[in-house]
N, C-alpha and C. Protein backbone atom coordinates (compact mmCIF):
# COMPACT_ATOMS: atom_id res chain seq x y z
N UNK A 1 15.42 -16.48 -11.83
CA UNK A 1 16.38 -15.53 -11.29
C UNK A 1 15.64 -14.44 -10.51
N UNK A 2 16.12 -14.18 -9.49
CA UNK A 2 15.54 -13.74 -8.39
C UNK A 2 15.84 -11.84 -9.12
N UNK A 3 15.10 -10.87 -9.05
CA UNK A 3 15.69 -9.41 -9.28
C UNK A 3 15.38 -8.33 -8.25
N UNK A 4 14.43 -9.15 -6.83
CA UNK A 4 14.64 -8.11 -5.82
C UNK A 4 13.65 -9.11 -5.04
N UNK A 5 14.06 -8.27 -3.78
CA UNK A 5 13.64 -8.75 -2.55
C UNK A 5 12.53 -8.19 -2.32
N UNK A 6 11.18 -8.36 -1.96
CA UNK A 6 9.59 -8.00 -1.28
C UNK A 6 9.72 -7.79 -0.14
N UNK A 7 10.06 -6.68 0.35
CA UNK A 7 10.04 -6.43 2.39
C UNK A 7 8.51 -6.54 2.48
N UNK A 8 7.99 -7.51 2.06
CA UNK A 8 6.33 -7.82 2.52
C UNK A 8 5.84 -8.72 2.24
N UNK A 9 4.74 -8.95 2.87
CA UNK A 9 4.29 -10.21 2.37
C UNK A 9 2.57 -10.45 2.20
N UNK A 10 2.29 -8.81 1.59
CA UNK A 10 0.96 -9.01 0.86
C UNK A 10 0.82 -9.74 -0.46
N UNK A 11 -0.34 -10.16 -0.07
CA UNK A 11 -0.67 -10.95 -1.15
C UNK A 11 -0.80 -9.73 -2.66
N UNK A 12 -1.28 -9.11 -2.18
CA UNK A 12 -1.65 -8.00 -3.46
C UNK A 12 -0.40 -7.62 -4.25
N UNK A 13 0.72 -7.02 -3.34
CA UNK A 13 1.71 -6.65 -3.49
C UNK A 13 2.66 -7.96 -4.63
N UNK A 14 2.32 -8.93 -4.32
CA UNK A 14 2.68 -10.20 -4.70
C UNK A 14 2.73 -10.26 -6.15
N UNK A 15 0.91 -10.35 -5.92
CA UNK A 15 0.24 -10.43 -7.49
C UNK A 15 0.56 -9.32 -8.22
N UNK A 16 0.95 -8.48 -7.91
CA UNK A 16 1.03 -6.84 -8.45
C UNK A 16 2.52 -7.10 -9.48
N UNK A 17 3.32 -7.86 -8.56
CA UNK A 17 4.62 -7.80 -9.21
C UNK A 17 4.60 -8.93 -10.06
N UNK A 18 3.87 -10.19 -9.79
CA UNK A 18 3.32 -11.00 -10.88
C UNK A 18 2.97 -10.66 -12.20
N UNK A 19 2.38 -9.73 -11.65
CA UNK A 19 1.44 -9.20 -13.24
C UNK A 19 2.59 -8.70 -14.33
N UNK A 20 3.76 -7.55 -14.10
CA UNK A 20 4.51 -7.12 -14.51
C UNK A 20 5.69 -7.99 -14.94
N UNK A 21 6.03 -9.39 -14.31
CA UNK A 21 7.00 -10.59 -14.44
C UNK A 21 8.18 -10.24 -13.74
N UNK A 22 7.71 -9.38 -12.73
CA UNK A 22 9.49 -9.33 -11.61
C UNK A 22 9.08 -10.45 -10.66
N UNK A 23 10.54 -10.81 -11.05
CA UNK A 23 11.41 -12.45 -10.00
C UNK A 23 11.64 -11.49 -8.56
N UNK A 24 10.21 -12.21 -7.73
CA UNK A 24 11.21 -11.31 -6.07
C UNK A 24 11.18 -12.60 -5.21
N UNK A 25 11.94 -12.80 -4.21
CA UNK A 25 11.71 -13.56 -3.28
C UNK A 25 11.14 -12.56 -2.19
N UNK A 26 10.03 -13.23 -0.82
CA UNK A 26 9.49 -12.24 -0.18
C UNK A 26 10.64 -12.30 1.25
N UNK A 27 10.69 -10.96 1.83
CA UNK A 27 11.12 -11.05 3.27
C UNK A 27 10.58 -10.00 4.31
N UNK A 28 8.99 -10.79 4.59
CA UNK A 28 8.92 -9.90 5.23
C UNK A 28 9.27 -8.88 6.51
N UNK A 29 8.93 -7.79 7.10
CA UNK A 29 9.65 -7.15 8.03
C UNK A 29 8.15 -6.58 8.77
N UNK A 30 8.41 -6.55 10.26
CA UNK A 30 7.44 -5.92 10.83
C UNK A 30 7.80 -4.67 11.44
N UNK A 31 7.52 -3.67 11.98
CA UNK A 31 7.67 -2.63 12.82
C UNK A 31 6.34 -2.32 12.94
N UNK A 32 6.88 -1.07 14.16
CA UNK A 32 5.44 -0.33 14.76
C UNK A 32 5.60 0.41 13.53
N UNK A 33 4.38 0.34 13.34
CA UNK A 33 3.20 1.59 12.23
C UNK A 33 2.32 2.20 12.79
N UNK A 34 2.85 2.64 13.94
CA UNK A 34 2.01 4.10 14.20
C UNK A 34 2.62 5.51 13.54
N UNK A 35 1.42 6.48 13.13
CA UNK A 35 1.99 7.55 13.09
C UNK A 35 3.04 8.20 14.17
N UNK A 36 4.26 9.10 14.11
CA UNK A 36 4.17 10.48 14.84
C UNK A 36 3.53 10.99 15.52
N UNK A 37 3.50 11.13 16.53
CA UNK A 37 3.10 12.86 16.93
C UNK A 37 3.02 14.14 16.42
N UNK A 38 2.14 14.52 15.29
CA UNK A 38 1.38 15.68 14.03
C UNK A 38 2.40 15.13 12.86
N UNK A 39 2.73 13.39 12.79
CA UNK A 39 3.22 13.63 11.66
C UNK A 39 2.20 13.48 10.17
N UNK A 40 2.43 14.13 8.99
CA UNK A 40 1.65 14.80 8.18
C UNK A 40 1.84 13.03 7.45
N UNK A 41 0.49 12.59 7.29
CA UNK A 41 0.22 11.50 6.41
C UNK A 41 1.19 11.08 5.05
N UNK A 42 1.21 12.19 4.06
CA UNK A 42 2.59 12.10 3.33
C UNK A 42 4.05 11.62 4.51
N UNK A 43 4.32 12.57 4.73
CA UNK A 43 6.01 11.76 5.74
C UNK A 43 5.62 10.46 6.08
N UNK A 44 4.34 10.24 6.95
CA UNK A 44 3.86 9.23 7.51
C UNK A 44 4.95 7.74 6.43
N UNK A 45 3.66 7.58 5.29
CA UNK A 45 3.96 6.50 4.19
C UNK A 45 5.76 6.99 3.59
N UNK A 46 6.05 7.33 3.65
CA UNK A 46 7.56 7.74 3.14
C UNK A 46 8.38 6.88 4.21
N UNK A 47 8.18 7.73 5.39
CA UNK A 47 9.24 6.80 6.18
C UNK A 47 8.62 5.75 6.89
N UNK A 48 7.43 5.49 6.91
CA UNK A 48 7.18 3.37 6.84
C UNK A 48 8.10 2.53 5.93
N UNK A 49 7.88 2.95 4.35
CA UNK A 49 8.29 2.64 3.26
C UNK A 49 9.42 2.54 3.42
N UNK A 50 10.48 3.58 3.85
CA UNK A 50 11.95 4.03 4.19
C UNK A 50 12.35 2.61 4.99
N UNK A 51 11.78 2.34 5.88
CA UNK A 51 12.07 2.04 7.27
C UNK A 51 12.43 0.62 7.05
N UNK A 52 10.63 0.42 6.43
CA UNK A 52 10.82 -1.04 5.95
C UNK A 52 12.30 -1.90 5.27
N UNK A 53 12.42 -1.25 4.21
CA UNK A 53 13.58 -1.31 3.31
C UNK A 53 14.62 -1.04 3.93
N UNK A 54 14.84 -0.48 5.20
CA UNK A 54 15.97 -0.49 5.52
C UNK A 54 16.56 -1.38 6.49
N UNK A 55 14.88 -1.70 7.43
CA UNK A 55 15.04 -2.66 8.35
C UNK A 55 15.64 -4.36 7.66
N UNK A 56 14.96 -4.41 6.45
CA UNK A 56 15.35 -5.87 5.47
C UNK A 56 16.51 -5.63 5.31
N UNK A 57 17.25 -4.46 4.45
CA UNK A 57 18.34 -4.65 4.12
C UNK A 57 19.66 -4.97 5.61
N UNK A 58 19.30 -4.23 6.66
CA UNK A 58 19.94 -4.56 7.86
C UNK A 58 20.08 -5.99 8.78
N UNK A 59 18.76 -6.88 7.95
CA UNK A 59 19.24 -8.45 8.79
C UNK A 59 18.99 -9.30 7.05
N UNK A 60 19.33 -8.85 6.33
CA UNK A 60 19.92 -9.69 5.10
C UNK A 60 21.12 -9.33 4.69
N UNK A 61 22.22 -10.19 4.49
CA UNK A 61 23.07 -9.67 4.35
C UNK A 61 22.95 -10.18 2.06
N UNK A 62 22.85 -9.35 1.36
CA UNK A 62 22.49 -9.32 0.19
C UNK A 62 22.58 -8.68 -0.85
N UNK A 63 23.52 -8.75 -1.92
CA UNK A 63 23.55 -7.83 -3.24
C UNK A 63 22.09 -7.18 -3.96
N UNK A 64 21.30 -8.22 -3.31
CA UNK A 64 19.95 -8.13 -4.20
C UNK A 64 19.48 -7.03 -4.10
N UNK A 65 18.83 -6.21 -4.81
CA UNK A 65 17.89 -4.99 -4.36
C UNK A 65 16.86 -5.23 -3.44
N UNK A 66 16.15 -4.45 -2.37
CA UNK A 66 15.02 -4.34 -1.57
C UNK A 66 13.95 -4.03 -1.62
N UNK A 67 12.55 -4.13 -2.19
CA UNK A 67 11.61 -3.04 -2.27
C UNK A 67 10.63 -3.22 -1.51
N UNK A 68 10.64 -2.25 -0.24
CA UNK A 68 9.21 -1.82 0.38
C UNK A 68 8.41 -0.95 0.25
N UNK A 69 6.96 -1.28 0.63
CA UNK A 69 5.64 -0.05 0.29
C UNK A 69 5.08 -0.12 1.74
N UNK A 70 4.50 1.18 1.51
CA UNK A 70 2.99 1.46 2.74
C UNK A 70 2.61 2.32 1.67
N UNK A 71 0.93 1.93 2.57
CA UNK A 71 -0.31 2.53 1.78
C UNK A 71 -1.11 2.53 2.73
N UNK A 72 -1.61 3.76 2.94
CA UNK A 72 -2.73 5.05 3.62
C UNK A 72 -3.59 5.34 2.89
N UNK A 73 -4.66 4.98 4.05
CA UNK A 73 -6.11 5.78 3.30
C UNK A 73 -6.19 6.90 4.49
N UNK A 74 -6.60 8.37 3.44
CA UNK A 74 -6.49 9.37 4.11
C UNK A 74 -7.49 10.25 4.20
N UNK A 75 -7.96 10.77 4.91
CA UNK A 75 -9.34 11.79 4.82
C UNK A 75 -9.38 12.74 5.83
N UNK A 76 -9.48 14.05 5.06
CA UNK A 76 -9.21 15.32 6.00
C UNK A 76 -7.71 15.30 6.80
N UNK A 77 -6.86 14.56 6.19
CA UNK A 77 -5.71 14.96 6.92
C UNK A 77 -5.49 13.62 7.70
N UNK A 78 -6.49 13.11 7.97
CA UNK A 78 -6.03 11.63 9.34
C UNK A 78 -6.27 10.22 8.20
N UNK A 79 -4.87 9.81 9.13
CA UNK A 79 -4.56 8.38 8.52
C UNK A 79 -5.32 7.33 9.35
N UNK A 80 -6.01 6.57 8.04
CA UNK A 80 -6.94 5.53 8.59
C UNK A 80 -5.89 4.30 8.41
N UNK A 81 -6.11 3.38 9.64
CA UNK A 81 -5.08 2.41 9.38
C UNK A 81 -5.80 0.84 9.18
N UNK A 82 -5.18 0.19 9.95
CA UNK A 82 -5.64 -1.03 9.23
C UNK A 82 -6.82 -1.61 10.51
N UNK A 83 -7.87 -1.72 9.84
CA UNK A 83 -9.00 -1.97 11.45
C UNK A 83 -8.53 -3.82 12.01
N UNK A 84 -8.32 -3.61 13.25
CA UNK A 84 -8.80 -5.27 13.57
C UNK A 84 -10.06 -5.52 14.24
N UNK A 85 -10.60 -4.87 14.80
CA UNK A 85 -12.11 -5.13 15.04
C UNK A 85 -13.29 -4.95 14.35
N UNK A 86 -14.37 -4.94 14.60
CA UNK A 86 -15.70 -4.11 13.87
C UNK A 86 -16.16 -2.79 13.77
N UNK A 87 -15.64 -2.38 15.35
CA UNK A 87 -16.20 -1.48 15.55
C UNK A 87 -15.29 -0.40 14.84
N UNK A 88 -13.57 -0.19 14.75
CA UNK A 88 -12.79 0.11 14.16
C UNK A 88 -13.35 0.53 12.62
N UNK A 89 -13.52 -0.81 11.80
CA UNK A 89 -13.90 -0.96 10.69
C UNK A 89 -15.09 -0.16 10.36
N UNK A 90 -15.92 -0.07 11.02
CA UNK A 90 -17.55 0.62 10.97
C UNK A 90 -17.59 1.92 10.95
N UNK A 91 -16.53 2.42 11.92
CA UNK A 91 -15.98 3.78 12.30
C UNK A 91 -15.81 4.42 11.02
N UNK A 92 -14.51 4.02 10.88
CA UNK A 92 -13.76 4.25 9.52
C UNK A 92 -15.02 4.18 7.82
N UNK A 93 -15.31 3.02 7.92
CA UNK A 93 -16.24 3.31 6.59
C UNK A 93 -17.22 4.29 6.65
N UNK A 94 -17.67 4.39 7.85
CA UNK A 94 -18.97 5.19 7.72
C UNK A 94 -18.31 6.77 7.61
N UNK A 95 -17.49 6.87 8.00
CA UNK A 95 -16.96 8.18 7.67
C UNK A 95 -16.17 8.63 6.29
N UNK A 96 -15.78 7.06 5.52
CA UNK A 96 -15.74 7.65 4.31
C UNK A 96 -16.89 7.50 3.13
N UNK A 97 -18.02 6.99 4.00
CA UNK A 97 -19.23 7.05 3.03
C UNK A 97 -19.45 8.14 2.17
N UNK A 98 -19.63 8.20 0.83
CA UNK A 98 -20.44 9.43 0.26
C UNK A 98 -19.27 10.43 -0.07
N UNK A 99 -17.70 10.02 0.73
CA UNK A 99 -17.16 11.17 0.65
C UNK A 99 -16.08 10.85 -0.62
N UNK A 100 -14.99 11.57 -0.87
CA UNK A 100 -13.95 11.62 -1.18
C UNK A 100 -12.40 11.23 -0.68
N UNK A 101 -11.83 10.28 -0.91
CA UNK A 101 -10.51 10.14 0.17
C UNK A 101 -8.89 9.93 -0.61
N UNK A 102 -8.24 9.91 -0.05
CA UNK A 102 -6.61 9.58 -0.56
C UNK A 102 -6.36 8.31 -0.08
N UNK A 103 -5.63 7.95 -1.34
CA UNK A 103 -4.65 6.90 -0.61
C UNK A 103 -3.42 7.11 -1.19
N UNK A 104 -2.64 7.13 -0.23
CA UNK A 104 -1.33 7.15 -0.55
C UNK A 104 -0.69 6.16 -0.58
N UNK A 105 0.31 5.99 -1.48
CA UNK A 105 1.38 4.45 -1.45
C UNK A 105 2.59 5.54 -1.54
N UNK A 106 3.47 4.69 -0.86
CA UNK A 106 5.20 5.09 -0.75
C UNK A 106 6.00 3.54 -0.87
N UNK A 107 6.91 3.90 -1.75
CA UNK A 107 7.78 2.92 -2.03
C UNK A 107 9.19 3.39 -2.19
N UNK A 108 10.11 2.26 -1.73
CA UNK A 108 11.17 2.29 -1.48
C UNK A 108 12.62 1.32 -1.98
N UNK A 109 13.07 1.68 -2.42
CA UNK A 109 13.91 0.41 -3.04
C UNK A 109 15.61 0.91 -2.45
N UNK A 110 15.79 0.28 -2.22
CA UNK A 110 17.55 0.34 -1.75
C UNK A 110 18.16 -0.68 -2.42
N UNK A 111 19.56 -0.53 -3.37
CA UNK A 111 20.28 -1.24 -3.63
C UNK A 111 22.01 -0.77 -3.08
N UNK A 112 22.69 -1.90 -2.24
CA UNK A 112 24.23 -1.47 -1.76
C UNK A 112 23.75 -0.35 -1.28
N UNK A 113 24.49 0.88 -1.50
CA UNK A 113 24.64 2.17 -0.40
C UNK A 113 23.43 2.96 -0.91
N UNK A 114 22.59 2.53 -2.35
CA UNK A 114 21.52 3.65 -2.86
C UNK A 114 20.57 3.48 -2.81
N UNK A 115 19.52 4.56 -2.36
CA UNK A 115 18.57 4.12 -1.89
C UNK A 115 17.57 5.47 -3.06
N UNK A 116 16.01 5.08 -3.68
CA UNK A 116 15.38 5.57 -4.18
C UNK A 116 14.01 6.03 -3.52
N UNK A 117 12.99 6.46 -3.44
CA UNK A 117 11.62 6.51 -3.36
C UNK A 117 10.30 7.29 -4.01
N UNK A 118 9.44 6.97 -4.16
CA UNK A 118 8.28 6.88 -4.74
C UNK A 118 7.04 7.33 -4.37
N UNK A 119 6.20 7.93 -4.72
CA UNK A 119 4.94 8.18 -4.22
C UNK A 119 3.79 8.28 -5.39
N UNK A 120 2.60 7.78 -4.92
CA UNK A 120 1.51 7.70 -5.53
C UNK A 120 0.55 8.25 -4.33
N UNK A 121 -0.17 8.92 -5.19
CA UNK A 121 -1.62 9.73 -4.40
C UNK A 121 -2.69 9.38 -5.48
N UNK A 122 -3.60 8.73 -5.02
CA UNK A 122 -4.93 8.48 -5.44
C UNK A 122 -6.27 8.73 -4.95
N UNK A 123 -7.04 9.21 -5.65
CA UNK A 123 -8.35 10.16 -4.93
C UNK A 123 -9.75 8.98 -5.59
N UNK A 124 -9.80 8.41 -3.85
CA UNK A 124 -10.99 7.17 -4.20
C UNK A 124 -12.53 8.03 -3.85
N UNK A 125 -13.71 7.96 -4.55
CA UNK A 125 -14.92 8.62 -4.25
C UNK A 125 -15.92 7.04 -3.49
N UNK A 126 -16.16 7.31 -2.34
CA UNK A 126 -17.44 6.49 -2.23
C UNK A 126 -18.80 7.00 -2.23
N UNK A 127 -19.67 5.82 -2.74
CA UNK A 127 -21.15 6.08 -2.68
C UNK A 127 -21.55 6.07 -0.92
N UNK A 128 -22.51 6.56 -0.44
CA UNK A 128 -23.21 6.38 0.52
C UNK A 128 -23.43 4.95 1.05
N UNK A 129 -23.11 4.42 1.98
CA UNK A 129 -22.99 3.43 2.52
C UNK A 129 -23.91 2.57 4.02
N UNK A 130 -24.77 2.27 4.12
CA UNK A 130 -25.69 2.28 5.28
C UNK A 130 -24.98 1.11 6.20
N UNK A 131 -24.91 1.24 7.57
CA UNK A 131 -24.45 0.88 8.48
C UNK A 131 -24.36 -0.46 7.97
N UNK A 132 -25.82 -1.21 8.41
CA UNK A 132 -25.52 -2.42 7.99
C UNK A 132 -25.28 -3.29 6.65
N UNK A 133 -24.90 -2.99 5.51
CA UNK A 133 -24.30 -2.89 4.71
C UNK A 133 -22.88 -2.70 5.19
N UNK A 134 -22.08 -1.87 5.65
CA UNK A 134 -20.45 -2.09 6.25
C UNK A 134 -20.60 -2.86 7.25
N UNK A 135 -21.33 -3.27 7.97
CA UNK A 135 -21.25 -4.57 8.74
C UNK A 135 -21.25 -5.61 7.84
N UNK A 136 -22.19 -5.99 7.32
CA UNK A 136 -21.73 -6.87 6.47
C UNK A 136 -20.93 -7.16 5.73
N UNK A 137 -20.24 -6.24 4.86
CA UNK A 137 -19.07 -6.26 4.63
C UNK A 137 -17.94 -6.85 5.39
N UNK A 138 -17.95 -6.27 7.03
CA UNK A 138 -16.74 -6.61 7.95
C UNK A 138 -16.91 -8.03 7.95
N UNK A 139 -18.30 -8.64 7.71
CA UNK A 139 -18.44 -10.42 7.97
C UNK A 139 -18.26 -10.72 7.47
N UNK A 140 -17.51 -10.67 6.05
CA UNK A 140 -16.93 -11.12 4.76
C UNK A 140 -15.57 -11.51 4.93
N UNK A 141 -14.72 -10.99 5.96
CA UNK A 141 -13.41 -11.03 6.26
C UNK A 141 -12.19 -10.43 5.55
N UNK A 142 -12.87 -9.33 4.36
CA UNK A 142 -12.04 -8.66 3.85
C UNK A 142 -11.47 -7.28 4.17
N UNK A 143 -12.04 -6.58 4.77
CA UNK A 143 -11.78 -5.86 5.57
C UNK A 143 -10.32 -5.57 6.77
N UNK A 144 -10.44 -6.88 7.63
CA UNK A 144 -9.47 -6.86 8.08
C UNK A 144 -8.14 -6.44 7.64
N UNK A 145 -7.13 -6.03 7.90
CA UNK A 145 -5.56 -5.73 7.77
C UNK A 145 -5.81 -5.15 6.24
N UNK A 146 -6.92 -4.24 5.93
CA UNK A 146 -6.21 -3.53 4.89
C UNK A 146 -7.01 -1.87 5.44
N UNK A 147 -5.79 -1.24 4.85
CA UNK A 147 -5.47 0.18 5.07
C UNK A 147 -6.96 0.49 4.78
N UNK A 148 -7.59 1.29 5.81
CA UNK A 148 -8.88 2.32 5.45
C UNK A 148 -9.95 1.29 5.67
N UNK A 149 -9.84 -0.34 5.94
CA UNK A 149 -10.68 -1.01 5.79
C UNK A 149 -11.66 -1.61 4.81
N UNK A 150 -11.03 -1.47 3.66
CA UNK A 150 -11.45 -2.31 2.75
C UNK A 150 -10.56 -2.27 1.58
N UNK A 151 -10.80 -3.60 0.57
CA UNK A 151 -10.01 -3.92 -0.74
C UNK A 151 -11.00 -3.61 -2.21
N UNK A 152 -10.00 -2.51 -2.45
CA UNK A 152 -10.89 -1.76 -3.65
C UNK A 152 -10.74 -3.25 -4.86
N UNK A 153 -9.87 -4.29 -5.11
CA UNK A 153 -10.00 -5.23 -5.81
C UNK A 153 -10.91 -6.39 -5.77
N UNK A 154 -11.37 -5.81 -4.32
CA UNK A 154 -12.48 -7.15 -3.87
C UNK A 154 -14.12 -6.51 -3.70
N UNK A 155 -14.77 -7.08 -3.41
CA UNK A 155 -15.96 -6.83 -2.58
C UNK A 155 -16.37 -5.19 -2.81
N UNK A 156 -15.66 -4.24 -2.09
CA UNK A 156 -15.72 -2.70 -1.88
C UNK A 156 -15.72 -2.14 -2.97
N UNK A 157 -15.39 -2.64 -4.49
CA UNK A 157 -15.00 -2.37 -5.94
C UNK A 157 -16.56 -1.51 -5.82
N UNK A 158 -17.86 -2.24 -5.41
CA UNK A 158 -18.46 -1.94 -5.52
C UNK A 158 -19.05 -0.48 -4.77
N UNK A 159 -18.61 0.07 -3.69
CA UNK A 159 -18.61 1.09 -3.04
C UNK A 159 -18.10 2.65 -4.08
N UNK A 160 -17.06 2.61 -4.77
CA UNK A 160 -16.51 3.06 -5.57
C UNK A 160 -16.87 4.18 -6.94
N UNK A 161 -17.71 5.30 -6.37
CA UNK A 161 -18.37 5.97 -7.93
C UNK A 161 -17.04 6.77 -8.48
N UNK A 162 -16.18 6.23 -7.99
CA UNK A 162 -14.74 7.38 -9.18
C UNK A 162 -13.41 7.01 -8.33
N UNK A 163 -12.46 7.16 -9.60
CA UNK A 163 -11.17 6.70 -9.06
C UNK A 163 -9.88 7.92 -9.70
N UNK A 164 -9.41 8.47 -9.33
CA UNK A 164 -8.89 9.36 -10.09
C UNK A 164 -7.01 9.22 -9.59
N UNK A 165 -6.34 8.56 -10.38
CA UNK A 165 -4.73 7.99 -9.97
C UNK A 165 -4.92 6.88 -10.66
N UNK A 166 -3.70 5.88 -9.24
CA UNK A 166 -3.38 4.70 -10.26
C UNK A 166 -4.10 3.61 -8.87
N UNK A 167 -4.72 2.35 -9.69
CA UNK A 167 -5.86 1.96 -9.35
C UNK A 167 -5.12 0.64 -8.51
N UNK A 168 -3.50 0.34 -8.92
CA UNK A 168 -2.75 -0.65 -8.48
C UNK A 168 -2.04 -0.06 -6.87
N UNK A 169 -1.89 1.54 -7.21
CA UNK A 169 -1.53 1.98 -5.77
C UNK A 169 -2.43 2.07 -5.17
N UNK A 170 -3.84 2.03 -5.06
CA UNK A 170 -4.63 1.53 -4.05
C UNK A 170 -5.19 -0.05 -3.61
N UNK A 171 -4.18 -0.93 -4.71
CA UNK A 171 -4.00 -2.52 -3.69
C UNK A 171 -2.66 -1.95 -3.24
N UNK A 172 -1.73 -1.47 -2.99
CA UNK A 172 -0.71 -1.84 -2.20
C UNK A 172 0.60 -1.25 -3.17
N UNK A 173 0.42 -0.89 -4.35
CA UNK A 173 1.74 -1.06 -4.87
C UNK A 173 1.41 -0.60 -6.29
N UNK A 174 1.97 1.00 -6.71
CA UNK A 174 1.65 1.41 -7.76
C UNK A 174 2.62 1.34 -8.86
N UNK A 175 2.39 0.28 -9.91
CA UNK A 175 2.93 0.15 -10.70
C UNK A 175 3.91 0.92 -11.55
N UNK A 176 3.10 1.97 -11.91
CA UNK A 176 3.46 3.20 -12.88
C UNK A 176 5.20 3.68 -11.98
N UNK A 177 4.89 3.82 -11.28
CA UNK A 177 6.14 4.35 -9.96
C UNK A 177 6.69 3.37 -9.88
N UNK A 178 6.74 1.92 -9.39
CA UNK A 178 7.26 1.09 -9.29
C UNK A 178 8.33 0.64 -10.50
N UNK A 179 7.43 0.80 -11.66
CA UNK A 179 8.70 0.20 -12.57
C UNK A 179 9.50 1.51 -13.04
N UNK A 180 9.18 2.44 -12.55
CA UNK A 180 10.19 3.63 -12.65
C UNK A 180 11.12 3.69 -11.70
N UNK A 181 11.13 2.81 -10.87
CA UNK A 181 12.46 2.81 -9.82
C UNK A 181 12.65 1.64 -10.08
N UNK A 182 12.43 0.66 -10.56
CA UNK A 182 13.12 -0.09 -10.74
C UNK A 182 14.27 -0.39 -12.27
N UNK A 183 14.00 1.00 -13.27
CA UNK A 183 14.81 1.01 -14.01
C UNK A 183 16.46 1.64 -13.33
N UNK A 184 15.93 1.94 -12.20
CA UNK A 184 17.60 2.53 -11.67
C UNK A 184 18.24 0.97 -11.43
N UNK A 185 17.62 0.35 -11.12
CA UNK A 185 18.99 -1.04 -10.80
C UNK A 185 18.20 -1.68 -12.30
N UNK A 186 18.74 -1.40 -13.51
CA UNK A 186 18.76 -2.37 -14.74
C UNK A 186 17.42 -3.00 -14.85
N UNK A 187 16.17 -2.91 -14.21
CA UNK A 187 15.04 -4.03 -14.50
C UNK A 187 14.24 -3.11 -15.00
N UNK A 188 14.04 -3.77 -16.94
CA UNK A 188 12.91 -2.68 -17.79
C UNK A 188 11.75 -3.63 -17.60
N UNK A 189 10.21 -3.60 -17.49
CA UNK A 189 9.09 -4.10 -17.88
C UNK A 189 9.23 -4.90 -19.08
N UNK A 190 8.88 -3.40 -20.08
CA UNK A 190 8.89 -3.76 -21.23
C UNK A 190 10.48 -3.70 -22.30
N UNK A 191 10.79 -4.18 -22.78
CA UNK A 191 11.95 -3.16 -23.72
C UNK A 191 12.34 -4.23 -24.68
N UNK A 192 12.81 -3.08 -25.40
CA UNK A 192 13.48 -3.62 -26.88
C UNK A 192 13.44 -4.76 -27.24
């Protein structure tokens, strides 16, 4: 039995809801994901998240509930997005070498006319990182299409001297939040 719809179609996001035992079928949705013009990284992930979920619910016609996420890696204020090249990717790591960063997840669930949302902020620390070392990394192929340029579940685990949040909203989809909106449409994790 199906208990909500995935406006995505990460794999992480997937396994994430695996782990917990929610029945989703996926549908994914694309739009532009560019920021605004000075829009503030928080709004940013809110109304991706928003958008997503609203864009699914608008070409499904469906009782089912909806749930979309975005997730931002953030530093000093600017949203790092998802690299497709090297040089992109190289950019981006080397500037969060050594430092401190956010990631934000926003989630969204709409059921019929009601709509909920969610936020997780997580503060990832990296070690110092030498050029070629994040090149190599980028030749691994993990890198690609994820936020900030790398997967804290994969490979980059190792980059990582501190994690301070929730460790699932930096794959894609923070649990803790997640199954707290999903007790508004009837679905408990755990219970009685």
């Amino acid at each position: 039995m199906t208990h909500i719809i995935l406006a995505s179609n990460s794999p992480r996001r997937k396994e994430l809801l695996d782990q917990i035992g929610v029945q989703y079928q996926v549908y994914p949705v694309d739009l532009d994901e560019r920021p605004l013009t000075g829009e503030a990284p928080l709004n940013y992930v809110e109304r991706i998240a928003a958008e997503k979920s609203a864009l699914a619910q608008s070409r499904i016609q469906t009782n089912v509930p909806i749930l979309a996420a975005d997730t931002s890696v953030v530093l000093e204020g600017r949203i790092f997005g998802k690299p497709e090249y090297q040089a992109e990717a190289v950019e981006m790591l080397q500037q969060l070498s050594g430092k401190t960063h956010q990631v934000y997840s926003a989630l969204s669930l709409r059921s019929m006319d009601q709509h909920w949302q969610a936020l997780s902020i997580t503060e990832v620390t990296f070690r110092s990182l030498s050029r070629k070392e994040i090149e190599t990394y980028w030749h691994t192929g993990e890198p690609h299409d994820k936020a900030g340029g790398y997967a804290i579940q994969g490979l980059a685990s190792i980059f990582v001297t501190a994690i301070n949040g929730s460790y699932s909203g930096v794959m894609g989809l923070p649990l803790f939040e997640t199954a707290q909106l999903l007790e508004n449409i009837g679905i408990q994790i755990i219970h009685d």
